[in-house]
C-alpha atoms as a PDB file:
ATOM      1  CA  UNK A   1      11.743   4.075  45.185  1.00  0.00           C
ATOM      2  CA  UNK A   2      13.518   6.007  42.600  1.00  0.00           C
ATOM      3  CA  UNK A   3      15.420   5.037  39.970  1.00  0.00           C
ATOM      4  CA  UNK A   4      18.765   5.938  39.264  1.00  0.00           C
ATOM      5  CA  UNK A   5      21.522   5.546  35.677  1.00  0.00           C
ATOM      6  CA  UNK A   6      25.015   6.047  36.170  1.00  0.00           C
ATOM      7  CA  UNK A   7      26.971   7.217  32.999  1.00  0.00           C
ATOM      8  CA  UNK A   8      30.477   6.430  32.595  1.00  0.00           C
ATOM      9  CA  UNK A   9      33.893   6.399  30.826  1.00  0.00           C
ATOM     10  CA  UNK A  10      36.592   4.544  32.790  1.00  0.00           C
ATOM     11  CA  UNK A  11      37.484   2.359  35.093  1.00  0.00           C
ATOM     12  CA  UNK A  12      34.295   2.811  37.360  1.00  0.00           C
ATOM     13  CA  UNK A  13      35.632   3.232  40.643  1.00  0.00           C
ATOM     14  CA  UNK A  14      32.987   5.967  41.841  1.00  0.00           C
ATOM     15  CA  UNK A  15      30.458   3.266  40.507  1.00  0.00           C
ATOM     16  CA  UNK A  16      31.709   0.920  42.099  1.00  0.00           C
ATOM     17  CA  UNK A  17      31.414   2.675  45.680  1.00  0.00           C
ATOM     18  CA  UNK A  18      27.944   3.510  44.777  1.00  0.00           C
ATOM     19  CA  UNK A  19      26.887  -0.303  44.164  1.00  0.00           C
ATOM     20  CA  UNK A  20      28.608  -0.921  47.143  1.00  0.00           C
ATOM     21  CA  UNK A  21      26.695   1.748  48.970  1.00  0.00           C
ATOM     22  CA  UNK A  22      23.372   0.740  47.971  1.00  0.00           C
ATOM     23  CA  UNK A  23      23.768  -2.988  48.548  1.00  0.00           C
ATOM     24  CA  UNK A  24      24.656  -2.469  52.078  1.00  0.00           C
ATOM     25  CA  UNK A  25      21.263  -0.365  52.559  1.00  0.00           C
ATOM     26  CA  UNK A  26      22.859   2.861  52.584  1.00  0.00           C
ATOM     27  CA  UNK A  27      20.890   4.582  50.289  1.00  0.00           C
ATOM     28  CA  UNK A  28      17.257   2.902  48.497  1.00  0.00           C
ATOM     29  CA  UNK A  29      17.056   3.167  44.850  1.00  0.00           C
ATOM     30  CA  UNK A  30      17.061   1.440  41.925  1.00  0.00           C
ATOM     31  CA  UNK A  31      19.989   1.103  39.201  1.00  0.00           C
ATOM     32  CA  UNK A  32      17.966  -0.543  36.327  1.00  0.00           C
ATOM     33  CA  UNK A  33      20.866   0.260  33.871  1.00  0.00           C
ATOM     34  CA  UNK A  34      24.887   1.638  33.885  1.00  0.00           C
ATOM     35  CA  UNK A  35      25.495   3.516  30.359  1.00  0.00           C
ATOM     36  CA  UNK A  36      29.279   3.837  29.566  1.00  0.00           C
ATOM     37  CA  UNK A  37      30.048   6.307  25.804  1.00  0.00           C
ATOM     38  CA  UNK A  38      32.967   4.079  25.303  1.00  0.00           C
ATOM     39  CA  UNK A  39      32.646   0.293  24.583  1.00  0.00           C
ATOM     40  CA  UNK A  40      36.232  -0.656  26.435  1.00  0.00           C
ATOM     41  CA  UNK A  41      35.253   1.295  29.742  1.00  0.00           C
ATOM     42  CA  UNK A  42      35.772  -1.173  32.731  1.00  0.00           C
ATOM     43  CA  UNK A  43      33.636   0.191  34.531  1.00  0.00           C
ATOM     44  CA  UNK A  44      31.273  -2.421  32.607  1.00  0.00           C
ATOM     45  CA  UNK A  45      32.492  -5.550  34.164  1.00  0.00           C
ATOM     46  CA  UNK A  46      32.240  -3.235  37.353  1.00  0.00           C
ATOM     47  CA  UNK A  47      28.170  -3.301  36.825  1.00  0.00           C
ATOM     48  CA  UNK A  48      28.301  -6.517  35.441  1.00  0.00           C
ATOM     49  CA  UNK A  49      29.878  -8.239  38.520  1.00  0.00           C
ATOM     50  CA  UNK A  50      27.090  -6.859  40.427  1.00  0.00           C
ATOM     51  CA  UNK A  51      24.509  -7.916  37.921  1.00  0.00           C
ATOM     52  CA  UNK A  52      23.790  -4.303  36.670  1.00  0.00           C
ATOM     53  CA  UNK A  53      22.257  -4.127  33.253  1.00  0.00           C
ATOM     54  CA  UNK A  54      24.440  -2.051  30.817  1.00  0.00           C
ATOM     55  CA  UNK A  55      24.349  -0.269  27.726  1.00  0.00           C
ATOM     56  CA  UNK A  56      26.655   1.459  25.570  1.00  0.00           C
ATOM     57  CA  UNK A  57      26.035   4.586  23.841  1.00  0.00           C
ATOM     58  CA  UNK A  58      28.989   5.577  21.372  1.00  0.00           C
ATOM     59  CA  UNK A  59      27.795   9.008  19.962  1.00  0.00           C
ATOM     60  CA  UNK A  60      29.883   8.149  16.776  1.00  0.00           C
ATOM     61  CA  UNK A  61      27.592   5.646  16.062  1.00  0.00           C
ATOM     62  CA  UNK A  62      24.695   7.981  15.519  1.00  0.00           C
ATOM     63  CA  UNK A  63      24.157  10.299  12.521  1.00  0.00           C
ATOM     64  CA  UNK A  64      23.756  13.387  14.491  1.00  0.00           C
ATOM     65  CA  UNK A  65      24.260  14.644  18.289  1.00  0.00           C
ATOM     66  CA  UNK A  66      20.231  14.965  18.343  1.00  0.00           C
ATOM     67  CA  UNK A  67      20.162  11.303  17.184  1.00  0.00           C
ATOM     68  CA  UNK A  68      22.251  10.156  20.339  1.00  0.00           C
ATOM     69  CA  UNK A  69      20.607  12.323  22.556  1.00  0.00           C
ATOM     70  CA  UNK A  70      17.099  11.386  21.773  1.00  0.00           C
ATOM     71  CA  UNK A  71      18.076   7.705  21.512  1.00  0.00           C
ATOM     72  CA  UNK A  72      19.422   8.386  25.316  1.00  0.00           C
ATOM     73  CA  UNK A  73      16.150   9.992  26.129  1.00  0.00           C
ATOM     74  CA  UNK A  74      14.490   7.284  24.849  1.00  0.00           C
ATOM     75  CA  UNK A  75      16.313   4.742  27.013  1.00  0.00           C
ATOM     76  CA  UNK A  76      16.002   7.106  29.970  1.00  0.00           C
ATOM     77  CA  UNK A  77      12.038   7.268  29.389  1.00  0.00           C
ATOM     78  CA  UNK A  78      11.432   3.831  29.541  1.00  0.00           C
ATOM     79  CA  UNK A  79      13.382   2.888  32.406  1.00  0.00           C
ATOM     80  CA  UNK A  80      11.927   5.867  34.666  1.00  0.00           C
ATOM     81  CA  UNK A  81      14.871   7.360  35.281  1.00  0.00           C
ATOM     82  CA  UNK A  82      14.566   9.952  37.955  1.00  0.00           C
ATOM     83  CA  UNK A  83      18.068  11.037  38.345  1.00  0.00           C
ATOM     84  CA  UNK A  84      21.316  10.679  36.465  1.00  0.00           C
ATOM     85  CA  UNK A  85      24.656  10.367  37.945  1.00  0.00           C
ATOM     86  CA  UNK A  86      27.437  11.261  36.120  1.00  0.00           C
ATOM     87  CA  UNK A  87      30.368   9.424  37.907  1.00  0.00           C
ATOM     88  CA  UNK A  88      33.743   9.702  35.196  1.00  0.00           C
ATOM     89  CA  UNK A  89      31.544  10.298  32.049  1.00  0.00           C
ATOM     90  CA  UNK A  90      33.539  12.263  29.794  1.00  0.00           C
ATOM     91  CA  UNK A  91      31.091  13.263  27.530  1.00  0.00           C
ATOM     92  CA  UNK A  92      29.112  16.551  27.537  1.00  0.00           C
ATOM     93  CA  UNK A  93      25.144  16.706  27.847  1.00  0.00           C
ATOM     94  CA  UNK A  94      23.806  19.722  25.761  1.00  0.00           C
ATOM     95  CA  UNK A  95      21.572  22.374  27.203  1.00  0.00           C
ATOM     96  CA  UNK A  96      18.257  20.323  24.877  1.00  0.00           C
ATOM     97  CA  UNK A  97      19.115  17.212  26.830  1.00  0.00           C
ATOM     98  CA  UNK A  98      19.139  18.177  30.004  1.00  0.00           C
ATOM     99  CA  UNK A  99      16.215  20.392  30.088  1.00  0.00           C
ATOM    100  CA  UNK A 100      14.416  17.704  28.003  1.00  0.00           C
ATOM    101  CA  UNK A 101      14.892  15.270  30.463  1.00  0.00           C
ATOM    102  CA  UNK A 102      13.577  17.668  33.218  1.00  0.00           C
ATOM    103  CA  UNK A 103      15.079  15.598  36.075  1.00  0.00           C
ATOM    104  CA  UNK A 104      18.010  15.813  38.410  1.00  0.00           C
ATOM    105  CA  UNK A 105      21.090  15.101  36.862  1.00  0.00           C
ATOM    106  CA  UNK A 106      24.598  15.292  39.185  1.00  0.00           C
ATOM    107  CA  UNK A 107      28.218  15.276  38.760  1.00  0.00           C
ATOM    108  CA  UNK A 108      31.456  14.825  40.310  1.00  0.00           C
ATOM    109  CA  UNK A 109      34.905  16.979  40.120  1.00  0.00           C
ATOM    110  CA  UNK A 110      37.938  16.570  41.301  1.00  0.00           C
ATOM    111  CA  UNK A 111      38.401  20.464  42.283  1.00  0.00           C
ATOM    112  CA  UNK A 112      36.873  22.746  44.767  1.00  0.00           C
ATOM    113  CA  UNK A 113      34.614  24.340  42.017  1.00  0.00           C
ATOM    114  CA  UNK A 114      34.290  27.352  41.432  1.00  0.00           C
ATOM    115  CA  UNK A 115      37.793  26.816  41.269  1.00  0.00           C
ATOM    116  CA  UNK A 116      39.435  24.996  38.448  1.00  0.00           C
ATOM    117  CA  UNK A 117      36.520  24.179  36.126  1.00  0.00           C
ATOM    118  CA  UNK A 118      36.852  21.648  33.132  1.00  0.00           C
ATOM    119  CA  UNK A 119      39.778  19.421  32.495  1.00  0.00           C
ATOM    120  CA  UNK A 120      42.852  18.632  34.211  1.00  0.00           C
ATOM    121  CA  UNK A 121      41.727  20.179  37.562  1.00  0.00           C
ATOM    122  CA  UNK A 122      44.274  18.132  39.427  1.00  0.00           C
ATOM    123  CA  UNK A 123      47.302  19.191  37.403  1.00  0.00           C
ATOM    124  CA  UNK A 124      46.206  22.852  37.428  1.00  0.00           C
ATOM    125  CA  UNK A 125      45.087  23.596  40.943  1.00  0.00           C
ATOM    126  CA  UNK A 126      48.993  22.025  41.699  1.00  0.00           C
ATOM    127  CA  UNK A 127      50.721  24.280  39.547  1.00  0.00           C
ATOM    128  CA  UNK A 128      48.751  27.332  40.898  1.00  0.00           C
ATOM    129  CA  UNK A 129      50.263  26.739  43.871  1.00  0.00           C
ATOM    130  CA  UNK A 130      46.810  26.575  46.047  1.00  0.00           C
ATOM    131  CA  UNK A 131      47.385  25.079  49.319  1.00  0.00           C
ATOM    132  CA  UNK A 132      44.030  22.680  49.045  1.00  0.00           C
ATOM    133  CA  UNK A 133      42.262  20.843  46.857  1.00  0.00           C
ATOM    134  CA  UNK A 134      39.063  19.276  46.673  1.00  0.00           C
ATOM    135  CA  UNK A 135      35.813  17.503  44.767  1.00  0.00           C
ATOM    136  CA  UNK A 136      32.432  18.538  44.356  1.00  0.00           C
ATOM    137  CA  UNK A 137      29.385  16.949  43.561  1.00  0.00           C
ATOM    138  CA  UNK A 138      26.839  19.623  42.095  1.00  0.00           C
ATOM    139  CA  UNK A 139      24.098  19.427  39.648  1.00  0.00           C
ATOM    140  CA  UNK A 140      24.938  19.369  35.823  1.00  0.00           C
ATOM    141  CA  UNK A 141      23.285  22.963  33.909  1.00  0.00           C
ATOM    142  CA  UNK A 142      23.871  24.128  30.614  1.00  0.00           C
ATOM    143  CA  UNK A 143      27.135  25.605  31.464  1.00  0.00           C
ATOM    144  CA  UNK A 144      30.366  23.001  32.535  1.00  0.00           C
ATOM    145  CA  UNK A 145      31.004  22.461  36.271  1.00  0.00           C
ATOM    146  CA  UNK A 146      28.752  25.609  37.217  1.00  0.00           C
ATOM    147  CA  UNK A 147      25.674  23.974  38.694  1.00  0.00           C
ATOM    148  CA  UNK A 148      24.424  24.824  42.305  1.00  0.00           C
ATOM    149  CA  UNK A 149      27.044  22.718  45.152  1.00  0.00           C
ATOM    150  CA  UNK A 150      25.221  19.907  46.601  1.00  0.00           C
ATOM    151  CA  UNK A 151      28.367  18.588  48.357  1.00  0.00           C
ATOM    152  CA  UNK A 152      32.383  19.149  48.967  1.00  0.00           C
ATOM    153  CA  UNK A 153      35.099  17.725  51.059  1.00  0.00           C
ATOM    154  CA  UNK A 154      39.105  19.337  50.725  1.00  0.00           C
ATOM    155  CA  UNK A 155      42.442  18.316  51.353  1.00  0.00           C
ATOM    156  CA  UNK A 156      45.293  19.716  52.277  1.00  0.00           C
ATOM    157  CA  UNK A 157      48.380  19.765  49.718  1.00  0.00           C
ATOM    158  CA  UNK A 158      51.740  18.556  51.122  1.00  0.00           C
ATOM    159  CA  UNK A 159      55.069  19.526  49.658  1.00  0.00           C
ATOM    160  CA  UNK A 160      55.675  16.582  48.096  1.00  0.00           C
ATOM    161  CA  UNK A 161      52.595  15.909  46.066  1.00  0.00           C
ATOM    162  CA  UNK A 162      52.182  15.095  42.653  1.00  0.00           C
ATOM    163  CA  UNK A 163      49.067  14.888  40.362  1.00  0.00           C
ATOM    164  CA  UNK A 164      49.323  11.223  41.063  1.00  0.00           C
ATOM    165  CA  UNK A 165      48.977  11.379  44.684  1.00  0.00           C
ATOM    166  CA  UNK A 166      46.348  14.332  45.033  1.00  0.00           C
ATOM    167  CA  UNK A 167      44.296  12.316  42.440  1.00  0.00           C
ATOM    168  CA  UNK A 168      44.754   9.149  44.181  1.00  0.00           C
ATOM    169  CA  UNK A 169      43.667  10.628  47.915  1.00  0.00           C
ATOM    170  CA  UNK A 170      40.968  12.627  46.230  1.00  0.00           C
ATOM    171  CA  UNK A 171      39.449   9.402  44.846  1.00  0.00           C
ATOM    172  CA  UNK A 172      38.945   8.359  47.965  1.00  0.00           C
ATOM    173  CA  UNK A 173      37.156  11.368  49.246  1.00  0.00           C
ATOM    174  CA  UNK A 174      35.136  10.872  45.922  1.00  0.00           C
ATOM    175  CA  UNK A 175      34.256   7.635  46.889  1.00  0.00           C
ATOM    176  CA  UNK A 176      32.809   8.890  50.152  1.00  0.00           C
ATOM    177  CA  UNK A 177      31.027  12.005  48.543  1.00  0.00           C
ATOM    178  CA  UNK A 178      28.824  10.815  46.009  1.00  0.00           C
ATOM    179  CA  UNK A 179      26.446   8.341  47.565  1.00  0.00           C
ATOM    180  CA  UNK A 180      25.957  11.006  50.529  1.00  0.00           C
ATOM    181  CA  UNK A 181      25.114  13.228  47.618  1.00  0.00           C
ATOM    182  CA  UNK A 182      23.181  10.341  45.991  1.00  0.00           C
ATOM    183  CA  UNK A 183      20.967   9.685  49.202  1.00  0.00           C
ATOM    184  CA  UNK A 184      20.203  13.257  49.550  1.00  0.00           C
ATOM    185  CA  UNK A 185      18.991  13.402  46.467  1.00  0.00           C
ATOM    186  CA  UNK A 186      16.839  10.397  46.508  1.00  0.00           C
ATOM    187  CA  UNK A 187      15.320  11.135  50.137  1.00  0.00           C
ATOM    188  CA  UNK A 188      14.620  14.772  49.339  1.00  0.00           C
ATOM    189  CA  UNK A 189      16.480  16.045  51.492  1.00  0.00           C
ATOM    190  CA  UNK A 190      17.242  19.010  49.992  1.00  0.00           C
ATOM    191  CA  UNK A 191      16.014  22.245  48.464  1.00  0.00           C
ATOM    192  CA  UNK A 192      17.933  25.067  45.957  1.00  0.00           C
ATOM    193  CA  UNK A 193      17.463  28.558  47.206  1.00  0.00           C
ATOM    194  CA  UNK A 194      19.112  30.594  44.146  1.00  0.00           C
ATOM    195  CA  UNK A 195      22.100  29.076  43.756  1.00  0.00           C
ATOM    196  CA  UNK A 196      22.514  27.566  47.132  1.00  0.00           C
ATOM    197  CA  UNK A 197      21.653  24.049  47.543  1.00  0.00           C
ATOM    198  CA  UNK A 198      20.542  23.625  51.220  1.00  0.00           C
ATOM    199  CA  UNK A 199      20.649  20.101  52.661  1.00  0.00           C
ATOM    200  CA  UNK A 200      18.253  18.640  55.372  1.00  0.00           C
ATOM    201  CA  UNK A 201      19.976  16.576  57.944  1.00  0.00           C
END
């Protein structure tokens, strides 16, 4: 069984449908611990309700970015963390972290990446007038949002939508897409073939 730490910063919805996921047998892993950068995120009582460990890792409380990160490493190491989801953790991972840590780590963004990169994806894929929009889950690299596509689901957008609503409907999609991604991952049912990630059914 592998084991599994979810990073956030917010309200932990996407964490939420993963606990929810893996309780009901969808997917077999471990969560020995939920790590939150921000000591108010709600997403803590989230874990906590379902009797999820936590810890909170506030990088201005370490002298140095190579402080926080090995500290994280540290934490990682002893828990046998195989793969890290990142589901709302606003925080980036430098290049040294993530190939120290060697394993799979995986994100989630509300755009159809390439498209719309970074932040405010919602907001900007509106006002360029695209006709869809999206999320991805892909795997983190050294470079923001540019790691090989594991998954992605689209929506249309209607005349009448706002950030608000695409955000809101996209969340839901979200909430669909990242323990499918999460149970790939932890039954191996996948392989990356230059930048293509290509899933086993």
């Amino acid at each position: 069984m592998k084991n599994i730490s979810i990073f956030i910063s917010g309200r932990g919805s996407n964490l939420e449908s993963i606990l929810k996921k893996r309780n009901s047998g969808f997917f077999d892993a471990s969560i020995p611990f939920v790590l939150s950068n921000k000591e108010d995120a709600m997403g803590l009582q989230v874990a906590k309700r379902y009797n999820i460990p936590t810890h909170v890792f506030n990088i201005k409380s370490f002298p140095s970015r190579n402080d926080f990160e090995k500290a994280l490493l540290d934490l990682l190491e002893k828990h046998s963390i195989d793969l890290i989801v990142l589901a709302g953790f606003m925080s980036i991972l430098s290049k040294d972290f993530i190939t120290s840590f060697g394993k799979p780590i995986i994100n989630i963004h509300p755009s159809l990446l390439p498209a719309f990169p970074g932040l405010n994806a919602q907001k900007r894929t509106l006002e360029y007038g695209a006709k869809f929009a999206g999320c991805t889950v892909h795997f983190v690299t050294a470079n923001v949002d540019a790691g090989p596509i594991i998954l992605q689901d689209v929506i249309p957008i209607f005349d009448d939508d706002t950030e608000e609503t695409i955000t809101m409907r996209l969340l839901e999609r979200e909430h669909l897409l990242l323990p499918e991604a999460i149970k790939i991952i932890v039954e191996d049912r996948f392989q990356i073939i230059g930048r293509r990630v290509i899933v086993e059914k």
